[in-house]
Protein backbone atom coordinates (compact mmCIF):
# COMPACT_ATOMS: atom_id res chain seq x y z
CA UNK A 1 173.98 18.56 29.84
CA UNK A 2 177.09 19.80 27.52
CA UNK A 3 177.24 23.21 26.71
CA UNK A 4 176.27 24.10 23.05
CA UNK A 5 179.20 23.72 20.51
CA UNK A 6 180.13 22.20 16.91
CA UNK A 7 180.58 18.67 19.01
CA UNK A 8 177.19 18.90 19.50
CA UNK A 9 175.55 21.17 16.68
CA UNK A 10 177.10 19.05 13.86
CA UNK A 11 178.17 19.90 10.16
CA UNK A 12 178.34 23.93 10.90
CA UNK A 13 179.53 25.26 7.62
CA UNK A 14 182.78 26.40 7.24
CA UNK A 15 182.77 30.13 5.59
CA UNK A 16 185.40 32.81 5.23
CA UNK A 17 185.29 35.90 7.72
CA UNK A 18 183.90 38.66 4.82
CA UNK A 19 182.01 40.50 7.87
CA UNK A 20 183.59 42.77 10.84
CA UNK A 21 180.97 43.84 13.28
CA UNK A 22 181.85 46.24 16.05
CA UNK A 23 179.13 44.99 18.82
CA UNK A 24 178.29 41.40 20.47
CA UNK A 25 175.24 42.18 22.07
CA UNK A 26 171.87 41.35 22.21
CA UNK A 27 169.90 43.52 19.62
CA UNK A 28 172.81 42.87 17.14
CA UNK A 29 172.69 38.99 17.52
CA UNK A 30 169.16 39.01 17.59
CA UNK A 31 168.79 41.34 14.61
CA UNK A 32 172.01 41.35 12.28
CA UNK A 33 173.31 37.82 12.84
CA UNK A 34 169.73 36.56 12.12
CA UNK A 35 169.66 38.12 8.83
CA UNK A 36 172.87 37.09 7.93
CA UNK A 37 171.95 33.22 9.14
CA UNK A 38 168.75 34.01 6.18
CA UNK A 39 171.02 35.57 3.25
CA UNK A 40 173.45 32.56 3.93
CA UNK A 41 170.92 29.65 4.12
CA UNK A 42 169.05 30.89 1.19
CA UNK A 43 172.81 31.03 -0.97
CA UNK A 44 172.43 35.14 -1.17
CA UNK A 45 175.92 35.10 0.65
CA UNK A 46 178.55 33.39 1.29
CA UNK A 47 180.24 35.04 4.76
CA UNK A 48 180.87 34.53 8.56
CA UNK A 49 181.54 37.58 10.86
CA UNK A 50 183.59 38.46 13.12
CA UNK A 51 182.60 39.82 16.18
CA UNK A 52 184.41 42.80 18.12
CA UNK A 53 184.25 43.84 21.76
CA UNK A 54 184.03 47.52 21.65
CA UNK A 55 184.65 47.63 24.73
CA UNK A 56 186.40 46.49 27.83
CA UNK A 57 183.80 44.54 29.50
CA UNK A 58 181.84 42.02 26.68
CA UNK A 59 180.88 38.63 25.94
CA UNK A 60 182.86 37.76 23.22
CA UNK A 61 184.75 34.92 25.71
CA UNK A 62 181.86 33.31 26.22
CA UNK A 63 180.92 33.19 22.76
CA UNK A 64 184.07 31.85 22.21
CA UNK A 65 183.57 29.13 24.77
CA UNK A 66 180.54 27.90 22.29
CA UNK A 67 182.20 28.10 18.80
CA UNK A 68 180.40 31.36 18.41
CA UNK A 69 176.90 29.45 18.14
CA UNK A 70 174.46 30.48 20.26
CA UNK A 71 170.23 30.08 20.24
CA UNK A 72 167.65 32.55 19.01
CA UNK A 73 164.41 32.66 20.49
CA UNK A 74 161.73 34.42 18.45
CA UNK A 75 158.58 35.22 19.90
CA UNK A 76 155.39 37.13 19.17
CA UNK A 77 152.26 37.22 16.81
CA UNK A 78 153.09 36.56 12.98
CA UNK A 79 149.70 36.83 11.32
CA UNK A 80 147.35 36.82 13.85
CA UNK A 81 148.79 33.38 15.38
CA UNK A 82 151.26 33.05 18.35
CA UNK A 83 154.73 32.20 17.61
CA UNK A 84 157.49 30.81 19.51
CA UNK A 85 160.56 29.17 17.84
CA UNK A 86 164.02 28.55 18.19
CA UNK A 87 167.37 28.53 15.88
CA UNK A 88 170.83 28.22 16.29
CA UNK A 89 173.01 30.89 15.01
CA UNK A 90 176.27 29.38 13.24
CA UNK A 91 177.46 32.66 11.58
CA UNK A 92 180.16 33.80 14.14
CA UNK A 93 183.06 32.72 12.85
CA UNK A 94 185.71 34.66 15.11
CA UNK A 95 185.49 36.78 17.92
CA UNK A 96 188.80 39.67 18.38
CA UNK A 97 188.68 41.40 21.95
CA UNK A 98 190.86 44.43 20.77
CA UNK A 99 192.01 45.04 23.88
CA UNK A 100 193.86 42.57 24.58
CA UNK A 101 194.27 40.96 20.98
CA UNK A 102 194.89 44.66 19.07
CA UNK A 103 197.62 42.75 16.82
CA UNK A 104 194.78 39.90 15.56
CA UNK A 105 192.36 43.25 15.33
CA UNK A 106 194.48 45.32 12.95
CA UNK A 107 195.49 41.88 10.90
CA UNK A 108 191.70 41.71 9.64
CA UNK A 109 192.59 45.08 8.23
CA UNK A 110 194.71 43.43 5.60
CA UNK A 111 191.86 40.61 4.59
CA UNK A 112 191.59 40.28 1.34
CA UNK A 113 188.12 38.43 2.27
CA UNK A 114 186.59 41.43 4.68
CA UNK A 115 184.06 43.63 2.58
CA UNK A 116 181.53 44.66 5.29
CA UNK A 117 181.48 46.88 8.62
CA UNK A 118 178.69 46.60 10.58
CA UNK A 119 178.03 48.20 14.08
CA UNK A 120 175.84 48.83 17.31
CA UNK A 121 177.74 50.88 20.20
CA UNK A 122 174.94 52.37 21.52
CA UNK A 123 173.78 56.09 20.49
CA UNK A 124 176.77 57.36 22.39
CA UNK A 125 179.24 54.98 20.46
CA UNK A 126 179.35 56.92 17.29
CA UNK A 127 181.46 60.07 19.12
CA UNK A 128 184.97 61.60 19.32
CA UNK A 129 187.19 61.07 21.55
CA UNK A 130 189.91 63.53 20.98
CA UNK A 131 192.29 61.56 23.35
CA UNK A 132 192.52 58.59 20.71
CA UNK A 133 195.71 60.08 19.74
CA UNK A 134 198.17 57.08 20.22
CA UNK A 135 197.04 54.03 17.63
CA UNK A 136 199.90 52.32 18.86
CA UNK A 137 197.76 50.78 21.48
CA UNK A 138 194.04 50.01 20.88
CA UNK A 139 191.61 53.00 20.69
CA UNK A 140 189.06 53.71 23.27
CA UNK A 141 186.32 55.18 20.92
CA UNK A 142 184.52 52.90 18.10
CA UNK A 143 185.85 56.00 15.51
CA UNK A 144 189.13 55.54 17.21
CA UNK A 145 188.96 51.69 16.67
CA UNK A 146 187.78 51.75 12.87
CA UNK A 147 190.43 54.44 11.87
CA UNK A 148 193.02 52.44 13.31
CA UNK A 149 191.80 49.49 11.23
CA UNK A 150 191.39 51.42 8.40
CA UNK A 151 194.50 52.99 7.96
CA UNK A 152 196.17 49.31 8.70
CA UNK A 153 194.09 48.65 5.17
CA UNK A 154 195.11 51.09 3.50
CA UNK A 155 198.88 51.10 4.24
CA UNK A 156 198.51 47.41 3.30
CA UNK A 157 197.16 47.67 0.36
CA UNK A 158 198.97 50.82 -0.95
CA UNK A 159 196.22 53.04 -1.10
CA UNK A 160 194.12 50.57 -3.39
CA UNK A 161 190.84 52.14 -4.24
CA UNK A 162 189.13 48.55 -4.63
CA UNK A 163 190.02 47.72 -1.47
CA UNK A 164 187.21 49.97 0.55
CA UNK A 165 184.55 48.43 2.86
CA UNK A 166 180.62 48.69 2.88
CA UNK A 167 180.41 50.60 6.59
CA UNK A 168 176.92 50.11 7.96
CA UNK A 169 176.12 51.34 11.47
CA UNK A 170 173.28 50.48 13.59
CA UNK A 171 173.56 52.75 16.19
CA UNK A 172 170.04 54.46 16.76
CA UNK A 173 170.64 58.51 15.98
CA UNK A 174 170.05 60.50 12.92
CA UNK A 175 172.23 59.87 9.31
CA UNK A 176 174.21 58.05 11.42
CA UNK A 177 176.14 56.66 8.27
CA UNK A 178 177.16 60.22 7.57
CA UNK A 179 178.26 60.78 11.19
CA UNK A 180 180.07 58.24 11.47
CA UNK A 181 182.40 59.55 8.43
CA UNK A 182 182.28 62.51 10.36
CA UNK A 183 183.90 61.41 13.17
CA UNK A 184 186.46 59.57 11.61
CA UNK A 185 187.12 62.78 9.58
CA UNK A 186 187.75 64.79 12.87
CA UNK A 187 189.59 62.21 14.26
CA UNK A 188 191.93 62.21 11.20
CA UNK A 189 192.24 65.48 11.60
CA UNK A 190 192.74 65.89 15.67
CA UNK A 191 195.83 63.14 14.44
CA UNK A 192 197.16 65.31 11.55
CA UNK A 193 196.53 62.07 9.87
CA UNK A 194 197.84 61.92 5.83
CA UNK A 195 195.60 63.59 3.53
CA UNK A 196 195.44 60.75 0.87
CA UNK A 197 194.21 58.47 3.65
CA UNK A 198 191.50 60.84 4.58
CA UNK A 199 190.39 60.78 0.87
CA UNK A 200 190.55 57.15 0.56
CA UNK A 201 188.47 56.88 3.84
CA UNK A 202 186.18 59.59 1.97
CA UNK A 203 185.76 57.90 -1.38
CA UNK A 204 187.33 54.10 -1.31
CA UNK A 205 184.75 53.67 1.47
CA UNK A 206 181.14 53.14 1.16
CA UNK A 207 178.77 54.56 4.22
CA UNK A 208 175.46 54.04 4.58
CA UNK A 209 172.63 55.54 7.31
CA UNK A 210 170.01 53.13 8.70
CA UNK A 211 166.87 52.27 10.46
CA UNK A 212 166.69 49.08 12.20
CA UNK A 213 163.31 47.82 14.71
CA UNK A 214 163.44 44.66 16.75
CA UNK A 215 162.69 44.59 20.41
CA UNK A 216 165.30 42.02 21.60
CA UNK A 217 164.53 41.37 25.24
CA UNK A 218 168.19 39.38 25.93
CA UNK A 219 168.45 36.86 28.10
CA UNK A 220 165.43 35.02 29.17
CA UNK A 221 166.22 34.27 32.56
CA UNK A 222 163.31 33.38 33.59
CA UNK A 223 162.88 30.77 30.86
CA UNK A 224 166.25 29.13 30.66
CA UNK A 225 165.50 25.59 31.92
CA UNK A 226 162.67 24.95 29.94
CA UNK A 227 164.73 26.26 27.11
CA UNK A 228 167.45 23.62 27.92
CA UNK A 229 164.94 21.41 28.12
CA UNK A 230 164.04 22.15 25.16
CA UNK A 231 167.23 21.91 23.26
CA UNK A 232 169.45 19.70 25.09
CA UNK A 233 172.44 21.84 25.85
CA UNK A 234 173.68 24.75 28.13
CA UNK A 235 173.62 28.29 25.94
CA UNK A 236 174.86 31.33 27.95
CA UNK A 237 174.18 33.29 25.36
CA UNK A 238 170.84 32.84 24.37
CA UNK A 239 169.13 35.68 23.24
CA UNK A 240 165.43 36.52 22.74
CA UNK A 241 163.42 38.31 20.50
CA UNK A 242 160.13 39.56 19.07
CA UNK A 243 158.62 37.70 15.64
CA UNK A 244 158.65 41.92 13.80
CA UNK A 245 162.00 43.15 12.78
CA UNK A 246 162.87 45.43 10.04
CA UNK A 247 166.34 47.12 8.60
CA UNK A 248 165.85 49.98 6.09
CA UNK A 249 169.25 51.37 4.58
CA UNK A 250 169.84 54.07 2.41
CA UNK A 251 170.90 52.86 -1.42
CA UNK A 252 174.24 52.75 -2.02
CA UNK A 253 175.71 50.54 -4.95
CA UNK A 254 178.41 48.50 -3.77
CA UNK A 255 176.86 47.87 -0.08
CA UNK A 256 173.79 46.70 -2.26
CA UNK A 257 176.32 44.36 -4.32
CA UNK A 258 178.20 42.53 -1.54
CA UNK A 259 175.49 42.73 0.97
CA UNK A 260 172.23 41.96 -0.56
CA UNK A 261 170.32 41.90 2.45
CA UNK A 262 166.71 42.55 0.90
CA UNK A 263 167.33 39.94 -1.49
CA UNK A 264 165.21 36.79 0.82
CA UNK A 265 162.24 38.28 1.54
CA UNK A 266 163.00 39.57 4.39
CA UNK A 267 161.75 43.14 5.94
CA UNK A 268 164.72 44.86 4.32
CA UNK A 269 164.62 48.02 2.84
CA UNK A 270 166.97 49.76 0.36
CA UNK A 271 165.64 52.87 0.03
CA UNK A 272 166.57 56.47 -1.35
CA UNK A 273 165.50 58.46 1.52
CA UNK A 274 165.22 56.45 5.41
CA UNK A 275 163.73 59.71 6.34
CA UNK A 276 159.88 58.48 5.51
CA UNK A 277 160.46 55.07 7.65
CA UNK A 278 161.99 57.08 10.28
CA UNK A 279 159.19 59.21 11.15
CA UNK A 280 157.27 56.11 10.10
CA UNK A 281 158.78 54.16 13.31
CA UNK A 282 158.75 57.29 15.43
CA UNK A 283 155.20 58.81 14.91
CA UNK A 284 153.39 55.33 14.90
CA UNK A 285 155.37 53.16 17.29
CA UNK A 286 156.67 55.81 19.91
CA UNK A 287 153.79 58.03 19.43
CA UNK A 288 151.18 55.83 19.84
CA UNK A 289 153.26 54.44 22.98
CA UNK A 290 153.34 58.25 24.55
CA UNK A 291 149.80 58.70 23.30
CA UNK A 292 148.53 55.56 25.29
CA UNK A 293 150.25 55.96 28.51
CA UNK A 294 148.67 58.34 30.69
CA UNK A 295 145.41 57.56 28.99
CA UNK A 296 145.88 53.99 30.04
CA UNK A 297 147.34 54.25 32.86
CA UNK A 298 144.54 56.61 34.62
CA UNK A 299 141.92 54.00 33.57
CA UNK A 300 143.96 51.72 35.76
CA UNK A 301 146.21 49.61 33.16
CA UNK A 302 149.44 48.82 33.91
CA UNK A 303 151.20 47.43 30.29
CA UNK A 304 150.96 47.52 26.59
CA UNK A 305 149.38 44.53 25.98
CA UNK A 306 146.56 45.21 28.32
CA UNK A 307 145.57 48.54 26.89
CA UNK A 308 145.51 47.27 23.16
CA UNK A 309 143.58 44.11 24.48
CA UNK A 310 140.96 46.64 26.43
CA UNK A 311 138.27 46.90 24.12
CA UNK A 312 137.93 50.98 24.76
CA UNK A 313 141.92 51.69 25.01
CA UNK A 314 142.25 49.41 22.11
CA UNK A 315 139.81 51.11 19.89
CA UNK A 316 141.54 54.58 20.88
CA UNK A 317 145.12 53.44 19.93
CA UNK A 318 144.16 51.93 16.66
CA UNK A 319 142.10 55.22 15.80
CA UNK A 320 144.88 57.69 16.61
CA UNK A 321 147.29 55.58 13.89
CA UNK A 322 145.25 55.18 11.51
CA UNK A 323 142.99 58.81 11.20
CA UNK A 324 145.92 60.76 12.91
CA UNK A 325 149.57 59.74 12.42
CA UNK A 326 149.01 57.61 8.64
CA UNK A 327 147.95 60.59 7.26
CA UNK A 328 150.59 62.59 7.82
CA UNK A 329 153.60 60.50 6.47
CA UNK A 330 154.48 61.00 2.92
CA UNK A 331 154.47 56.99 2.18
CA UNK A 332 152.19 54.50 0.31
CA UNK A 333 149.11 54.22 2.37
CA UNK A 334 149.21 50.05 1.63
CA UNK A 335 152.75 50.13 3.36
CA UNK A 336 151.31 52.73 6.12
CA UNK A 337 148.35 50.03 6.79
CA UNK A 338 150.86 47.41 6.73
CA UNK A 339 152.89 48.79 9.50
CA UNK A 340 150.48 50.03 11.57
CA UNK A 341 148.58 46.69 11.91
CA UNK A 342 152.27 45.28 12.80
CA UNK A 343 152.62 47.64 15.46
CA UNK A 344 149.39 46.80 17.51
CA UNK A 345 150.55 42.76 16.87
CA UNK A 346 153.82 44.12 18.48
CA UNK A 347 151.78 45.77 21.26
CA UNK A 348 149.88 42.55 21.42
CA UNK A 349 152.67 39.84 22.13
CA UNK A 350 151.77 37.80 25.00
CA UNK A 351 155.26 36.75 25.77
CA UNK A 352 156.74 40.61 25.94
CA UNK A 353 155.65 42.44 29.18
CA UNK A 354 155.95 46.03 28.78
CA UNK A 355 155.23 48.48 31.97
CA UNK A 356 153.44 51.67 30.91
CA UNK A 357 155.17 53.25 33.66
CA UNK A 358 158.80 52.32 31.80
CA UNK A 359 157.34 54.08 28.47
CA UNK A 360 155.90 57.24 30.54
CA UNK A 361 160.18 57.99 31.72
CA UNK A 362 160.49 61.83 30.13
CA UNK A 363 157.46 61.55 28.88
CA UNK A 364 157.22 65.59 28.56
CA UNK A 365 159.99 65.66 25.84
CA UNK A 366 158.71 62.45 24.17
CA UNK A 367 155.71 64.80 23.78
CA UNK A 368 157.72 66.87 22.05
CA UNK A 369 159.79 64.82 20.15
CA UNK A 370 157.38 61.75 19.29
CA UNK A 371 153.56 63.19 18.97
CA UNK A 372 153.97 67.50 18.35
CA UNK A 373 155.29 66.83 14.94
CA UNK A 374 152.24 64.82 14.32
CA UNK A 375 149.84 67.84 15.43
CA UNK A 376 151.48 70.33 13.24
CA UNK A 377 151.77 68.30 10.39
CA UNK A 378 147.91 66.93 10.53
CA UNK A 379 146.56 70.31 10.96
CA UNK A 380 148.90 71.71 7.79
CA UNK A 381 147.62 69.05 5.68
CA UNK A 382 143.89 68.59 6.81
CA UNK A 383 143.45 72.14 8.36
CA UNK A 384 141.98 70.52 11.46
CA UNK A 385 142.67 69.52 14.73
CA UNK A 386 143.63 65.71 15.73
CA UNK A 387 141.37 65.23 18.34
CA UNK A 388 142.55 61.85 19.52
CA UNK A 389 146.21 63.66 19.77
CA UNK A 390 144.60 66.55 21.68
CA UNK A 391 142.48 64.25 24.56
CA UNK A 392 146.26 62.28 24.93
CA UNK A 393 148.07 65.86 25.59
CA UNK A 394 145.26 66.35 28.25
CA UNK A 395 145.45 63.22 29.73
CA UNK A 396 149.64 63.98 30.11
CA UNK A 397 148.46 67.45 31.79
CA UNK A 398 146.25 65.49 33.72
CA UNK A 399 148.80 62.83 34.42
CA UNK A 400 151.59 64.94 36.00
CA UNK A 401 148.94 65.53 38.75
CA UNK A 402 150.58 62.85 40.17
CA UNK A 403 147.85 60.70 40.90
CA UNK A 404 146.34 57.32 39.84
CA UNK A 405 142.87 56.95 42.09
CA UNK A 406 144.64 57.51 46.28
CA UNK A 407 147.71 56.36 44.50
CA UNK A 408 150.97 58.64 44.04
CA UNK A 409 152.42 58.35 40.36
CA UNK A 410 156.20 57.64 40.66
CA UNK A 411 156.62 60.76 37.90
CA UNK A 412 160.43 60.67 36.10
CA UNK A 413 161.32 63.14 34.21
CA UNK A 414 163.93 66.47 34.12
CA UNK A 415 163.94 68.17 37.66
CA UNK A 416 162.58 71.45 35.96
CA UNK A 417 159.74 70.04 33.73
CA UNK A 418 158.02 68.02 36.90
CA UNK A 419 158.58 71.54 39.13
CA UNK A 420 156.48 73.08 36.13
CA UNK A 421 154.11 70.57 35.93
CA UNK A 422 153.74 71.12 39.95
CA UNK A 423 153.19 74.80 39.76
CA UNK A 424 150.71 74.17 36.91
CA UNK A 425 148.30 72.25 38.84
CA UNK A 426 149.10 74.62 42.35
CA UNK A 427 147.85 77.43 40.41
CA UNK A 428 144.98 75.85 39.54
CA UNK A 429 141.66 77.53 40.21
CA UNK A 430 139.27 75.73 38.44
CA UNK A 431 139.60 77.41 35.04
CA UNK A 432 140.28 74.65 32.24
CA UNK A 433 140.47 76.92 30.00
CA UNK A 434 143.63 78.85 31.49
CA UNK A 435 145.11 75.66 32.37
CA UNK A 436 145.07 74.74 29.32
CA UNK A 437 146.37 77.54 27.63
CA UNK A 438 149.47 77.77 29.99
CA UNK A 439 150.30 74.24 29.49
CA UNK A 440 150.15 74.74 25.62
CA UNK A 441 152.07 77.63 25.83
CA UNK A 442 154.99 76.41 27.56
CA UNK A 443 157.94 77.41 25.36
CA UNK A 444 160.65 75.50 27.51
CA UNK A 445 159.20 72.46 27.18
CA UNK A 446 157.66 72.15 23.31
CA UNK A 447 160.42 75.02 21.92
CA UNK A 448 156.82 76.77 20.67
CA UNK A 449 153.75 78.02 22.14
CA UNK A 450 151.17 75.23 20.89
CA UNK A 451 148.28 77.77 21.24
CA UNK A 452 149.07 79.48 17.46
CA UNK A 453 148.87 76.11 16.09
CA UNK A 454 144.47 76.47 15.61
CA UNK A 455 142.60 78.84 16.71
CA UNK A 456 140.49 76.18 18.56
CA UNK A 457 143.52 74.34 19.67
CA UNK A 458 142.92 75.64 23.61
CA UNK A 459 139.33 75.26 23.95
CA UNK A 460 139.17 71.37 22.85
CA UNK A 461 142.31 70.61 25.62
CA UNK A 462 140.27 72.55 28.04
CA UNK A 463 137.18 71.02 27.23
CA UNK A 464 138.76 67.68 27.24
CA UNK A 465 140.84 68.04 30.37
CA UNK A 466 137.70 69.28 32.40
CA UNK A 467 135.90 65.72 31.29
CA UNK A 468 138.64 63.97 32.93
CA UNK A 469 138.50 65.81 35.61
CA UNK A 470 135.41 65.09 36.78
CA UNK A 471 134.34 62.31 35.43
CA UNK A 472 137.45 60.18 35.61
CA UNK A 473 139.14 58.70 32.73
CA UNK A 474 137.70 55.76 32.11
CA UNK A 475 133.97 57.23 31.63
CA UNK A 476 135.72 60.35 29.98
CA UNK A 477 138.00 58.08 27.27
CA UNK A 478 134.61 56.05 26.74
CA UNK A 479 132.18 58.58 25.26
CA UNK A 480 135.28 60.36 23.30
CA UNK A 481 135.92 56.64 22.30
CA UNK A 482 131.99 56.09 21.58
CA UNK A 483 131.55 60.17 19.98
């Protein structure tokens, strides 16, 4: 069996290089490339990519070793039917290891083809590193690496004002279009860099912030021969992915121009404001995730797909997103429904295995961060209390116990936070009540005391945490479950 290459995946179209992207890994391939493939087969685009290696270690060898084609696996439920197909990818058409090829880097600077910037270096990617002070030799930082190229354009072309790119990160943190120009701002700075350049960075260039949901497994090890098999040649790089994906990305005219991404029917957004879809993604999704956990898991489930199969567990999830979260995100209720249903298919894909115990990981600040905003905004707009939301927060008191049945919980989370779950429960004399109302009113952790949120707010954890208590979880969950 050859490995996978245009000798063997024949009459690859040839396309010019009109995309840089700053990333070769998994979610980026599985995600960006794929949508790319789509505006390209459907004649939206015309445009191959180049991919860099941010950073010293990467794959972009490899890729190379395969003509930049590679196979994507898509798996999941699309419409209430299981799913499992494969493509190749044919849209890399170069890959630039900065490193050691700075030189061929900088040249794509002076392309009169390149339009777009795209990139995924992880959260901590978009940063400044005030030691990228010598662009002489290839940066260390992604800012340091697109300033570099930047100002290669610029001096190029003279200070052309038609010659700016469409910049569109990926990288999972707030506005991170507009942090991104903040960084290279600083940066310009740190490097006393000319002041026309800055403003040419400032206003030749077009930024946009984003949202972007796939889960992208990688490499599926554990499936590789029968995907050979399947296909007939060796892929190193085969990546996998679920069937749900969906990029939302704040207007902006010219990005919108040369890359038309929602223009194939794809689950692309342009939209004025991500902010909606992001608390969209983060209440529904990650809530309902931190929600489920310790409810789950005390009734003696072990993964997603489990709990939203379990007729009781099930039943609970879906109730919390609809009646809870959906009514507390300033959206169209049809696209609300919409999403939510595609979340509990998500939950439901037999061929992703997710451990409840790998969700529950700082699970007392993904109270904070993924389900508190949901309390206070419910009981602003409807003047009540979510009750589903409050029988989860007592099932995390109940939780950091530590125990599952005879079984210790492996509990992860900041040092502090578990020693103040600990001294919860050692003070505990058998008043719900006051357990409850110390847990609510733990300022460290939720940066409030939850007890001012209702007047009641205390006496339905209590009264919900004392069910658990003694009468387990499972019988508890069921009659809140059955009312």
């Amino acid at each position: 069996m050859e490995l996978i290459s245009k000798k063997i995946i024949k009459d690859v179209p040839q396309r010019k290089v009109k995309i840089l992207q700053f990333g070769e890994g998994n979610f980026l391939r599985a995600f960006v490339e794929w949508i790319i493939q789509d505006l390209n087969d459907k004649g939206a685009i015309d445009a191959n990519v180049a991919l860099v290696q941010p950073m010293p270690m990467g794959r972009v060898k490899e890729l190379a070793d395969q003509d930049g084609l590679y196979t994507l696996r898509l798996e999941g439920i699309d419409g209430g039917k299981k799913v499992k197909k494969s493509q190749v990818i044919n849209v890399v058409g170069d890959t630039v290891n900065p490193f050691t090829e700075y030189e061929k880097f900088l040249k794509y600077g002076e392309s009169d083809d390149l339009q777009v910037i795209i990139s995924n270096t992880t959260e901590a990617g978009i940063a400044v590193d005030p030691t990228d002070t010598d662009f002489s030799v290839c940066p260390k930082s992604y800012p340091g690496k697109l300033l570099a190229l930047l100002k290669r354009r610029y001096d190029h072309y003279k200070g052309d004002k038609n010659k700016g790119l469409a910049i569109i990160p990926c990288e999972l943190i707030d506005n991170n279009g507009d942090e991104l120009k903040r960084c290279l701002n600083e940066l310009a700075a740190i490097n006393k860099m000319d002041e026309k350049f800055v403003e040419w960075v400032n206003t030749a260039c077009h930024f946009t912030s984003t949202l972007v949901d796939r889960i992208v497994p990688g490499y599926p090890r554990n499936e590789i021969e029968d995907i050979q098999k399947e296909t007939g040649y060796i892929d190193n790089n085969v990546v996998k992915g679920e069937i749900f994906h969906l990029w939302v990305l704040k207007k902006e005219p010219y990005i919108q121009k040369v890359f038309p991404a929602d223009s194939t029917g794809l689950n692309v957004i342009f939209a004025d404001d991500i902010k909606p879809y992001k608390q969209r993604k983060v209440k529904i999704l990650n809530g309902s995730h931190t929600a489920m956990v310790p409810v789950a898991y005390l009734c003696g489930i072990d993964t997603v797909g489990e709990a939203v199969n379990d007729k009781v567990i099930g039943k609970y999830v879906r109730d919390f997103v609809f009646d809870e979260v959906n009514p507390t995100i300033n959206l169209p209720q049809d696209q609300m429904t919409a999403f939510a249903n595609s979340v509990i298919e998500r939950y439901q894909n037999p061929f992703i295995r997710h451990e409840l115990m790998s969700i529950a990981l700082n699970s007392t600040t993904k109270f904070k961060t993924r389900l508190l905003p949901t309390l206070t905004d419910y009981v602003k707009i409807k003047g009540t209390l979510p009750q589903h939301l409050l029988f989860s927060f007592a099932a995390i008191v109940e939780f950091h116990k530590g125990k599952r049945g005879n079984e210790d919980i492996a509990l992860k989370d900041d040092p502090a936070y578990l020693a103040k779950w600990k001294e919860l429960w050692a003070n505990f004399d058998g008043d719900y009540k006051k357990l409850a109302h110390e847990a609510l009113a733990w300022k460290e952790a939720w940066d409030m005391d939850m007890n001012t949120i209702h007047p009641e707010i205390t006496a339905q954890v209590a009264k919900y945490l004392e069910a658990i208590e003694k009468k387990g979880m499972r019988k508890a969950v069921e009659e809140f479950v059955n009312g």
